[in-house]
Structure formats: structure tokens, C-alpha cells
C-alpha atoms as a PDB file:
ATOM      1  CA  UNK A   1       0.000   0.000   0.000  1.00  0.00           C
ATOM      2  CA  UNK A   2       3.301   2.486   0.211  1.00  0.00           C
ATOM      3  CA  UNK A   3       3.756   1.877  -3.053  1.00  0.00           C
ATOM      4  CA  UNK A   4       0.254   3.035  -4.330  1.00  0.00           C
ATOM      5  CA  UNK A   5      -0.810   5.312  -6.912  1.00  0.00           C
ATOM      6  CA  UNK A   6      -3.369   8.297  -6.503  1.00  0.00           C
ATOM      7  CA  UNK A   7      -5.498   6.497  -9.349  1.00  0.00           C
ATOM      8  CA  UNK A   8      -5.785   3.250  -7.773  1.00  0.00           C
ATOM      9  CA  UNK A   9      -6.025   4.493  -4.339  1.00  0.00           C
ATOM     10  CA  UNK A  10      -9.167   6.358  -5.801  1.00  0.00           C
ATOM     11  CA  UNK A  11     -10.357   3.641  -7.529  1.00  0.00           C
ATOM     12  CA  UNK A  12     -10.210   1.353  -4.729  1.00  0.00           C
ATOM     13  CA  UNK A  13     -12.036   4.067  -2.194  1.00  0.00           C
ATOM     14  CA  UNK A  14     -14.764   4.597  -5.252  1.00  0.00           C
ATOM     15  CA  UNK A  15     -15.651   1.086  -5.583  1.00  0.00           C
ATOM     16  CA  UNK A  16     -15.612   0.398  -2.109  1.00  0.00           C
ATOM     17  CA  UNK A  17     -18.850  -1.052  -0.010  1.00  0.00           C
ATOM     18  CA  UNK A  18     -19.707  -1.756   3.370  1.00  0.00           C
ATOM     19  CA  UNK A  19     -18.405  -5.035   4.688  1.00  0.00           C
ATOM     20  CA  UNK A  20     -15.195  -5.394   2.084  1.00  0.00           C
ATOM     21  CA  UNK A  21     -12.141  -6.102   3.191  1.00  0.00           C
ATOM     22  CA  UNK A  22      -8.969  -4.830   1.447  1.00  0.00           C
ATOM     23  CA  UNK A  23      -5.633  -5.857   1.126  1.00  0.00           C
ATOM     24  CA  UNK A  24      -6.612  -9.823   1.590  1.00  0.00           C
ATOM     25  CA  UNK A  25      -4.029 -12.509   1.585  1.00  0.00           C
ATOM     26  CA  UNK A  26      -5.630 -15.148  -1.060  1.00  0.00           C
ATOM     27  CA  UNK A  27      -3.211 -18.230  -2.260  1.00  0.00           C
ATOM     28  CA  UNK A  28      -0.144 -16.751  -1.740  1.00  0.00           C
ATOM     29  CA  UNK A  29      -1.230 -12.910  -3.520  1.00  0.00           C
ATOM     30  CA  UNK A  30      -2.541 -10.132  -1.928  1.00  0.00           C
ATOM     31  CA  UNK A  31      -6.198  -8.866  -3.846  1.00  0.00           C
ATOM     32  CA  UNK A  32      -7.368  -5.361  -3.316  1.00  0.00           C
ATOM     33  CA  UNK A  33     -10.995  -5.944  -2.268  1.00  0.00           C
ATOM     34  CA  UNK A  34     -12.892  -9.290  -1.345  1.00  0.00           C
ATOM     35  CA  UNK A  35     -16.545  -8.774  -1.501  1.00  0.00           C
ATOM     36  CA  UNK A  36     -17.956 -11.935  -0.420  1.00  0.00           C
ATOM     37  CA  UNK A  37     -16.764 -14.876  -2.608  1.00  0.00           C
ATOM     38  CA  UNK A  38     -15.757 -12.281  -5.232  1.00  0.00           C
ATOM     39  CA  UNK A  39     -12.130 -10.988  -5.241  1.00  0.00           C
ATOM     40  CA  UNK A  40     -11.648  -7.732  -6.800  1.00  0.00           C
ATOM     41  CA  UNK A  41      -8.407  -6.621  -8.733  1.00  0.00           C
ATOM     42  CA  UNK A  42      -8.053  -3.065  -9.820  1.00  0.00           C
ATOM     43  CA  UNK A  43      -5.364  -2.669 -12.568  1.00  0.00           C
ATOM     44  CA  UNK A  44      -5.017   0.596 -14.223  1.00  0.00           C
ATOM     45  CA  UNK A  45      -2.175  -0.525 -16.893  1.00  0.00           C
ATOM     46  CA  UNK A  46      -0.398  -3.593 -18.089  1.00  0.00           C
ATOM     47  CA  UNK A  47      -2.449  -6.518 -17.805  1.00  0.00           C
ATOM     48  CA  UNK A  48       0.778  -8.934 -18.742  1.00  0.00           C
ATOM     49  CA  UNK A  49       1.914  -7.883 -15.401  1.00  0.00           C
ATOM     50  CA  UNK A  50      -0.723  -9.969 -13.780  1.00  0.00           C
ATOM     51  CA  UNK A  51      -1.159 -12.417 -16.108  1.00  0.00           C
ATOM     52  CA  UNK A  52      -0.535 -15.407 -13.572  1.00  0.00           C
ATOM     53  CA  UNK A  53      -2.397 -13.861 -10.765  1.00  0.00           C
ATOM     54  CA  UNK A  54      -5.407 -13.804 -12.665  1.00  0.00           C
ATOM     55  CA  UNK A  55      -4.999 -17.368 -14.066  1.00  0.00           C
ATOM     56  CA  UNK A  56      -4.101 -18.861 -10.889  1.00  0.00           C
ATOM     57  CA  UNK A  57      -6.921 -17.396  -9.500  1.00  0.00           C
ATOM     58  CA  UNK A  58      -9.910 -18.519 -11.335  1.00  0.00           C
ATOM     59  CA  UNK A  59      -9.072 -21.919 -10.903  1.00  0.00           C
ATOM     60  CA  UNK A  60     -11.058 -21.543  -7.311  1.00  0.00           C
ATOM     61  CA  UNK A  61     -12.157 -18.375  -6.795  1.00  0.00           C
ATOM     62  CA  UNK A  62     -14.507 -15.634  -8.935  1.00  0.00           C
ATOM     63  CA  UNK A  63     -12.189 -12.298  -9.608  1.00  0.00           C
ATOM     64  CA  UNK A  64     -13.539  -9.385 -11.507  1.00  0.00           C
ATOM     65  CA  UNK A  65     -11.050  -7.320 -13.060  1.00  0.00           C
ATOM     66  CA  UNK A  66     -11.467  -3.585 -12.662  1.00  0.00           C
ATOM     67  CA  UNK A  67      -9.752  -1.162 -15.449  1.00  0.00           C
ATOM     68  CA  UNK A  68     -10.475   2.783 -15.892  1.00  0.00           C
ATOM     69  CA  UNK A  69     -10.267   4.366 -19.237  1.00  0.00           C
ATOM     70  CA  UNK A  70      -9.874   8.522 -19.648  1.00  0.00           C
ATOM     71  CA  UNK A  71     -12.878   9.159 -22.031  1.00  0.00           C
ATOM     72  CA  UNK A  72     -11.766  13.005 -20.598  1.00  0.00           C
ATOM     73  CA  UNK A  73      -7.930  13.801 -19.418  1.00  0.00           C
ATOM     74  CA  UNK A  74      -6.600  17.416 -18.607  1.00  0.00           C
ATOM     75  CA  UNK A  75      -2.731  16.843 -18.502  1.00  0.00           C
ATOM     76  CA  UNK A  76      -0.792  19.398 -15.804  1.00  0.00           C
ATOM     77  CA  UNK A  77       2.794  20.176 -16.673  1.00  0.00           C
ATOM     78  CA  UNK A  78       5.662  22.316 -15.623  1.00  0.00           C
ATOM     79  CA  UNK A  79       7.247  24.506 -18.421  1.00  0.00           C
ATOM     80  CA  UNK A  80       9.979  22.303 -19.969  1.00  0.00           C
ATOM     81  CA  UNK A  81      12.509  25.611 -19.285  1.00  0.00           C
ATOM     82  CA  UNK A  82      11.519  25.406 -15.665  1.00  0.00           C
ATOM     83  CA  UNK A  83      10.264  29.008 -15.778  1.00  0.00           C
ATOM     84  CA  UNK A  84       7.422  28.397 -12.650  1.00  0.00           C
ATOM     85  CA  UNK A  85       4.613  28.567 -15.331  1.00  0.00           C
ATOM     86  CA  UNK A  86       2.245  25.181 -14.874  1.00  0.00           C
ATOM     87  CA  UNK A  87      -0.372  24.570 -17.617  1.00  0.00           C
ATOM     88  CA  UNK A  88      -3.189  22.655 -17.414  1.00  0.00           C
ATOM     89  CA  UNK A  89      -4.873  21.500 -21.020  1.00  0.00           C
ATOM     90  CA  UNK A  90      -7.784  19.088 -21.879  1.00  0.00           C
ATOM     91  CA  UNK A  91      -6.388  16.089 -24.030  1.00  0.00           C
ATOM     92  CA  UNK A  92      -7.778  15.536 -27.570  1.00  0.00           C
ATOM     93  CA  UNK A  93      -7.706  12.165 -27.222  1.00  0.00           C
ATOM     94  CA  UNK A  94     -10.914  10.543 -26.116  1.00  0.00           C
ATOM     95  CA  UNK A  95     -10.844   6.441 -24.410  1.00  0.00           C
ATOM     96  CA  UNK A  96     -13.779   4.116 -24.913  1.00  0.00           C
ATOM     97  CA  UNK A  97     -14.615   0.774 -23.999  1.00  0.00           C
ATOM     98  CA  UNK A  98     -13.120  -1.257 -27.177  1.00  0.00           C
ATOM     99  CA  UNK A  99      -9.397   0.706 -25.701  1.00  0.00           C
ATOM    100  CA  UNK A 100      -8.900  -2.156 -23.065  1.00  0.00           C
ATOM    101  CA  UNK A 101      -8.370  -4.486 -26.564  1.00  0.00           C
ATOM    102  CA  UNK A 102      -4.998  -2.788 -25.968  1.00  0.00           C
ATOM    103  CA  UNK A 103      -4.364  -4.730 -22.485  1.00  0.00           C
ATOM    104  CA  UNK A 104      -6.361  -8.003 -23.118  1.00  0.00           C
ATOM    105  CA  UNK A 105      -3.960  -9.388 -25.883  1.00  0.00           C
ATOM    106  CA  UNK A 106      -1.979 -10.084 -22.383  1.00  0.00           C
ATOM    107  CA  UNK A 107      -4.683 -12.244 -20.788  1.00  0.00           C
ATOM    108  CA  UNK A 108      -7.263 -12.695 -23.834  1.00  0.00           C
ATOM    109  CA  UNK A 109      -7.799 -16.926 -22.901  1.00  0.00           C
ATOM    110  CA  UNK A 110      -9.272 -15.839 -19.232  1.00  0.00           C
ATOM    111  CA  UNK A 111     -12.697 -13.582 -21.236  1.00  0.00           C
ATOM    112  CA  UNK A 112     -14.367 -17.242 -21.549  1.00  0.00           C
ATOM    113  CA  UNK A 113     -13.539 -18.087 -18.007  1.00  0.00           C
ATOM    114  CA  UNK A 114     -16.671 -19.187 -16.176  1.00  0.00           C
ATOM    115  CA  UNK A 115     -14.423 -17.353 -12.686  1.00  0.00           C
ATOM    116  CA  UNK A 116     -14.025 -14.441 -15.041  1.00  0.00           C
ATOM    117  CA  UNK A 117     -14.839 -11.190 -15.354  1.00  0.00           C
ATOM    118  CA  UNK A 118     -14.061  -7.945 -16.359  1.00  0.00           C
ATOM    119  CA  UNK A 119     -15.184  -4.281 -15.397  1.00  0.00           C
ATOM    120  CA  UNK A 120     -14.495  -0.825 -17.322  1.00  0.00           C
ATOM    121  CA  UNK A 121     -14.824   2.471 -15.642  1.00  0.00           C
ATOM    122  CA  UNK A 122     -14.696   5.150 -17.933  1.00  0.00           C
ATOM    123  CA  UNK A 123     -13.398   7.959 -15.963  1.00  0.00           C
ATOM    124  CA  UNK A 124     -12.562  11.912 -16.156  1.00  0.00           C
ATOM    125  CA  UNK A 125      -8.384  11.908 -15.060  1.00  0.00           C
ATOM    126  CA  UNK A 126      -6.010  14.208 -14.469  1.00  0.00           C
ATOM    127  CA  UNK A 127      -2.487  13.516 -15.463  1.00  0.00           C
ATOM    128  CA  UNK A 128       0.907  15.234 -14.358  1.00  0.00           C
ATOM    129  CA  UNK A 129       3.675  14.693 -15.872  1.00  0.00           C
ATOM    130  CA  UNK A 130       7.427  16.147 -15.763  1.00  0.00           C
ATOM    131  CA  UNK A 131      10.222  16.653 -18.022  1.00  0.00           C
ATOM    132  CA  UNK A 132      12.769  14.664 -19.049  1.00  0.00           C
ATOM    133  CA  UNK A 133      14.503  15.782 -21.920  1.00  0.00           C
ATOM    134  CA  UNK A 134      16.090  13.652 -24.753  1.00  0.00           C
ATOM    135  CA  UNK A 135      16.296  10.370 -22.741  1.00  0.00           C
ATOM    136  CA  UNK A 136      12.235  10.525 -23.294  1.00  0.00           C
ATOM    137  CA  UNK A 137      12.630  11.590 -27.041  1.00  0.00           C
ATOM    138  CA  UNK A 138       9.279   8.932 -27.582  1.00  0.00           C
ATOM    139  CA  UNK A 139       7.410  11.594 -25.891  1.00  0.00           C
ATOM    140  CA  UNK A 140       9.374  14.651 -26.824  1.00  0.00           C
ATOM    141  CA  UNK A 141      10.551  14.561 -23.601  1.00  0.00           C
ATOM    142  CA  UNK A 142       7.470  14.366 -21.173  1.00  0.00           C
ATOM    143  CA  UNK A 143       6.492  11.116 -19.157  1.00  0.00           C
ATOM    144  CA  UNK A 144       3.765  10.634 -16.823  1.00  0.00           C
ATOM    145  CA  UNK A 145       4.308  11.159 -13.353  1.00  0.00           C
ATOM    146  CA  UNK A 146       0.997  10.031 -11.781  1.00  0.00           C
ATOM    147  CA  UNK A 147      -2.715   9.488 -12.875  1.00  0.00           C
ATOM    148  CA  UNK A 148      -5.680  11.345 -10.373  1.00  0.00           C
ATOM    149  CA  UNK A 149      -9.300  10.089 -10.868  1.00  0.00           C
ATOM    150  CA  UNK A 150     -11.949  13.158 -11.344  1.00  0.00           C
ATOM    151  CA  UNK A 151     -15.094  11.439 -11.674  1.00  0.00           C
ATOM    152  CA  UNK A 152     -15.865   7.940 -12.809  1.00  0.00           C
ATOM    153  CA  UNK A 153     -19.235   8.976 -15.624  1.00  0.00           C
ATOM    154  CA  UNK A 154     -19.910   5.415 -16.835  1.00  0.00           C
ATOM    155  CA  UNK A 155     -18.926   1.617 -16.350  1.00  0.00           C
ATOM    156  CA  UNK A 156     -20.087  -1.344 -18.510  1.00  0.00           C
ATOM    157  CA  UNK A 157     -19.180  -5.353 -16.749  1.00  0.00           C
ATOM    158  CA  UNK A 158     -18.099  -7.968 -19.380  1.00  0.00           C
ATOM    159  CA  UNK A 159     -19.072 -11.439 -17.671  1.00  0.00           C
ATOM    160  CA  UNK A 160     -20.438 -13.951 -20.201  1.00  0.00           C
ATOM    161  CA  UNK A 161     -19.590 -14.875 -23.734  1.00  0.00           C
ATOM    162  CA  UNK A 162     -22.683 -12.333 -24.836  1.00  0.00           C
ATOM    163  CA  UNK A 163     -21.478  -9.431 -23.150  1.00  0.00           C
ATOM    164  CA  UNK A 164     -18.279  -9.556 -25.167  1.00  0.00           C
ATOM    165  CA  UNK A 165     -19.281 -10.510 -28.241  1.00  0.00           C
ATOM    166  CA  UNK A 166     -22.344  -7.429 -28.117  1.00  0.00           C
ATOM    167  CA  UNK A 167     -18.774  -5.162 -28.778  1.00  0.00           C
ATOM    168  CA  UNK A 168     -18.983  -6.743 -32.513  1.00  0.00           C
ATOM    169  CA  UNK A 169     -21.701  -4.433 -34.274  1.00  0.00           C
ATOM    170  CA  UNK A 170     -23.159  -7.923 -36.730  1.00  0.00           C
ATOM    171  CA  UNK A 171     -22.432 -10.744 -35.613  1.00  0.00           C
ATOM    172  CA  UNK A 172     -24.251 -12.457 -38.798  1.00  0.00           C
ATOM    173  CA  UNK A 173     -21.766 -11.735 -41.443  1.00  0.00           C
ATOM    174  CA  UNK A 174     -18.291 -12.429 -41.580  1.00  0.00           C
ATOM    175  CA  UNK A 175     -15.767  -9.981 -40.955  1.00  0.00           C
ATOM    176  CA  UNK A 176     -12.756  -9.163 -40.983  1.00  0.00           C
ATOM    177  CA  UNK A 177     -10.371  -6.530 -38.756  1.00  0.00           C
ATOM    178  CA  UNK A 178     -10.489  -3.850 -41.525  1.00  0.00           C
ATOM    179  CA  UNK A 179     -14.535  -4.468 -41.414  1.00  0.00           C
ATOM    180  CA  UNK A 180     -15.187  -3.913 -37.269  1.00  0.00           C
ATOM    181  CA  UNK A 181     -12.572  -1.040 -37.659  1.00  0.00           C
ATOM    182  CA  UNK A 182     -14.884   0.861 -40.101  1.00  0.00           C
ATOM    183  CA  UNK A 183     -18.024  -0.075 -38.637  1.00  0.00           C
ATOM    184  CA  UNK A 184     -17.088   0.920 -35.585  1.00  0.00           C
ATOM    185  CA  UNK A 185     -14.878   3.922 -35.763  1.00  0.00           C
ATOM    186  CA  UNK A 186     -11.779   2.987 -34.529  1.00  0.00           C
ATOM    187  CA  UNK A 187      -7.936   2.205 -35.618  1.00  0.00           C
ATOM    188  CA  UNK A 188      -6.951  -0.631 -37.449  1.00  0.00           C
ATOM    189  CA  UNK A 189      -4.503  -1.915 -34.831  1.00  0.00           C
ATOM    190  CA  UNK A 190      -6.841  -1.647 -32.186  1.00  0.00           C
ATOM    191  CA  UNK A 191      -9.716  -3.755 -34.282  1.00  0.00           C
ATOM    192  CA  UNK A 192      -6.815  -6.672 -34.773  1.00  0.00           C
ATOM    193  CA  UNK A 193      -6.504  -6.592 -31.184  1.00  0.00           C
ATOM    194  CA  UNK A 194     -10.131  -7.362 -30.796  1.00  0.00           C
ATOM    195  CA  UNK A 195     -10.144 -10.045 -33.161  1.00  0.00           C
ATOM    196  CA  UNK A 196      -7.564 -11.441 -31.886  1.00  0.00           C
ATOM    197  CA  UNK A 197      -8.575 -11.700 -28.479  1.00  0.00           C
ATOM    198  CA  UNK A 198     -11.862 -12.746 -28.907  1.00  0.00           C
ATOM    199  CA  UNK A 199     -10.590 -15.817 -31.368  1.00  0.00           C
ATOM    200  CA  UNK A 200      -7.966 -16.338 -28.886  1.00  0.00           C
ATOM    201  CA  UNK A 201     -11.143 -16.948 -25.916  1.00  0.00           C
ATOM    202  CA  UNK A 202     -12.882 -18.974 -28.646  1.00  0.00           C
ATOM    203  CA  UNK A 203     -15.395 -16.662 -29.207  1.00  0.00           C
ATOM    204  CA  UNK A 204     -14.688 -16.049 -33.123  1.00  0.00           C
ATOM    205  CA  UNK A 205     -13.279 -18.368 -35.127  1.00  0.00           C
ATOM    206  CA  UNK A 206     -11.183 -17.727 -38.331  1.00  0.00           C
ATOM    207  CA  UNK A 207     -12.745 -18.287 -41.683  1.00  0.00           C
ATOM    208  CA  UNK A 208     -10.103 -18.249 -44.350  1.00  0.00           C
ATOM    209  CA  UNK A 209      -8.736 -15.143 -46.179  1.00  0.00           C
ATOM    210  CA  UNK A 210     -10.616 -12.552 -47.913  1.00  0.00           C
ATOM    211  CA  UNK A 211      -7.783 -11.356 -50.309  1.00  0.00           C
ATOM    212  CA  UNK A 212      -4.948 -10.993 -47.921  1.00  0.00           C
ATOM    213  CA  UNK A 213      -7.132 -10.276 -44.894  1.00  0.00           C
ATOM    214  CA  UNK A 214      -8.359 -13.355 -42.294  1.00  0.00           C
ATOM    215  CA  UNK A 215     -12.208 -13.531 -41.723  1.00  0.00           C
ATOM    216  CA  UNK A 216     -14.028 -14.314 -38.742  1.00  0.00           C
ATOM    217  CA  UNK A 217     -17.749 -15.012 -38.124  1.00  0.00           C
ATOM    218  CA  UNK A 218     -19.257 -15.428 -34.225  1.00  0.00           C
ATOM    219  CA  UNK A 219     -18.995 -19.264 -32.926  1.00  0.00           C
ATOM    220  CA  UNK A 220     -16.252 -21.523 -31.604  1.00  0.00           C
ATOM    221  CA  UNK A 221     -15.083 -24.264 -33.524  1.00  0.00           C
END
């Protein structure tokens, strides 16, 4: 708990309800929050990380997954001359749901997992971050320094194979990655996640090529 971030302490005090119990010794990890026979992970980045946790958990015991997206993020930085001047902007960028695609290619066999389940909590954030210089030349410099919740607006729980497979906007017709991205709205890379995921948890299946592209339709083999 030393070692905790402003985000997840937030989370964690957000989601909290009478009777939980926090910081729980289960099989040999601790969990964040056990709400009756339910233990409750909060993860705000890098599912990977966890990745054996998760898996050796399910085996005998229900865990919900808990993950915030920014669908609003002001960023708060220093001047990079170190003048005194602090800004404060509003991010362009905008997160929604299909965004944890980008963290479930690290666990994607565990969304058909009877002891599975996952929760999104889109959020309004506020990010600092300082400057580095050229040793962060990815990010022109800047990295983040911590993550503070605002508001959580909205949250949407993925716990049977329906609930994930509602995210696919037909599921009569074949598809492929290039298809969900346009009917959707969203980045190639990030609909190639999702089909790759969801075939991974048997919930698509791949169909054969459609010129150089693989197609999917809804169903395990």
C-alpha cells in the first residue's frame, strides 16, 4: 500500500462497499478488495503484469477485473525551461470501452472463463507529468508522473460470452479486422486486437482469407 498510486487508491475508495475487506491474503497474492466470494483486482495498466495472478486465480475463486479508461484527461505540466509557469490542457484524445483491446492481448484466454470477469470504468483523469529531456525523445521529452481520478461517468461489466461478443456491431456476417474497424470507428490496430482476443477466448473463429485479410464469423469451432 506504500507503493500506491493516486489512481488506484481512488479507484479502490470509489468502488468500495460496506463489509469489504482490502488488502486480503488469497493463495499466496494479496487482492485489493474481497466482496464476499468475489475478489476484486483493480489494474489501471499492463495486464501482462498480472497475467498469472489472474490465471491462478480462477481456478477456485470468482475475480472481476477492474480497469479505468480517460474518455476526458486534462494533462498538468511544468514549463519544460523550468520558468514556474504550470499549464493545465484538456487532451484531444478521447478512451472508450473497445481501448482495453490494448491490455487483453496479455490475458485474452481468461474472457471465456466461467471465474471471469471484467469491469471498465470510464473515468474523467487528471495527469501530471514532468520533463525529461532527450532520454524521453518517444514523448518529446514528457512522461507521466501520476494518474488522479476526477469522476468515474460510466462503467459497462463484461461477464459472459454475450457481453463480449455485443462489442462486434453484426455478428451475422463475416468480418474481418479492416470491417469492425470501419463499422465501428476505430484504428486498425486496435480492431486486430479485438479479433484477436476474442478468437484467442474462442469466441470467433477464423474463416479463411478474404484477399490478404483473415475472416471471422461469431462461434467456436
Amino acid at each position: 500500500m506504500l507503493n500506491e498510486k493516486p489512481l488506484h487508491a481512488s479507484l479502490k475508495a470509489w468502488y468500495a462497499q460496506p463489509g469489504d475487506r482490502f488488502e486480503v491474503p488469497v493463495d499466496g497474492f494479496v487482492i485489493d478488495i474481497v466482496r464476499d466470494n468475489v475478489l476484486l483486482e483493480i489494474q489501471t495498466r499492463h495486464f501482462g503484469a498480472i497475467k498469472s495472478k489472474l490465471a491462478t486465480l480462477v481456478c477456485s475463486h470468482r475475480v472481476r477485473l477492474i480497469y479505468p479508461i480517460a474518455c476526458e484527461k486534462w494533462i498538468v505540466q511544468p514549463s519544460a525551461n523550468g520558468n514556474g509557469f504550470v499549464t493545465r490542457r484538456k487532451s484531444p484524445k478521447r478512451g472508450r470501452v473497445e481501448d482495453l483491446f490494448r491490455e487483453l492481448v496479455g490475458i485474452p484466454r481468461l474472457l471465456s472463463h466461467q471465474n471471469f470477469s471484467l469491469e471498465v470504468l470510464l473515468t474523467r483523469e487528471e495527469e501530471t507529468r514532468r520533463f525529461e529531456g532527450r532520454r524521453r525523445w518517444r514523448t518529446r521529452g514528457w512522461v507521466t508522473e501520476e494518474r488522479r481520478l476526477l469522476e468515474v461517468v460510466d462503467r459497462k461489466v463484461f461477464e459472459t460470452p454475450e457481453s463480449w461478443l455485443a462489442l462486434l456491431p453484426d455478428r451475422r456476417e463475416p468480418f474481418t479486422s479492416r470491417d469492425l474497424a470501419d463499422a465501428i470507428g476505430i484504428r486498425l490496430d486496435l480492431a486486430q486486437k479485438m479479433t484477436y482476443s476474442l478468437r484467442e477466448a474462442g469466441l470467433v473463429q477464423s474463416l479463411g482469407k478474404r484477399g490478404r485479410a483473415t475472416l471471422y464469423e461469431v462461434g467456436a469451432k
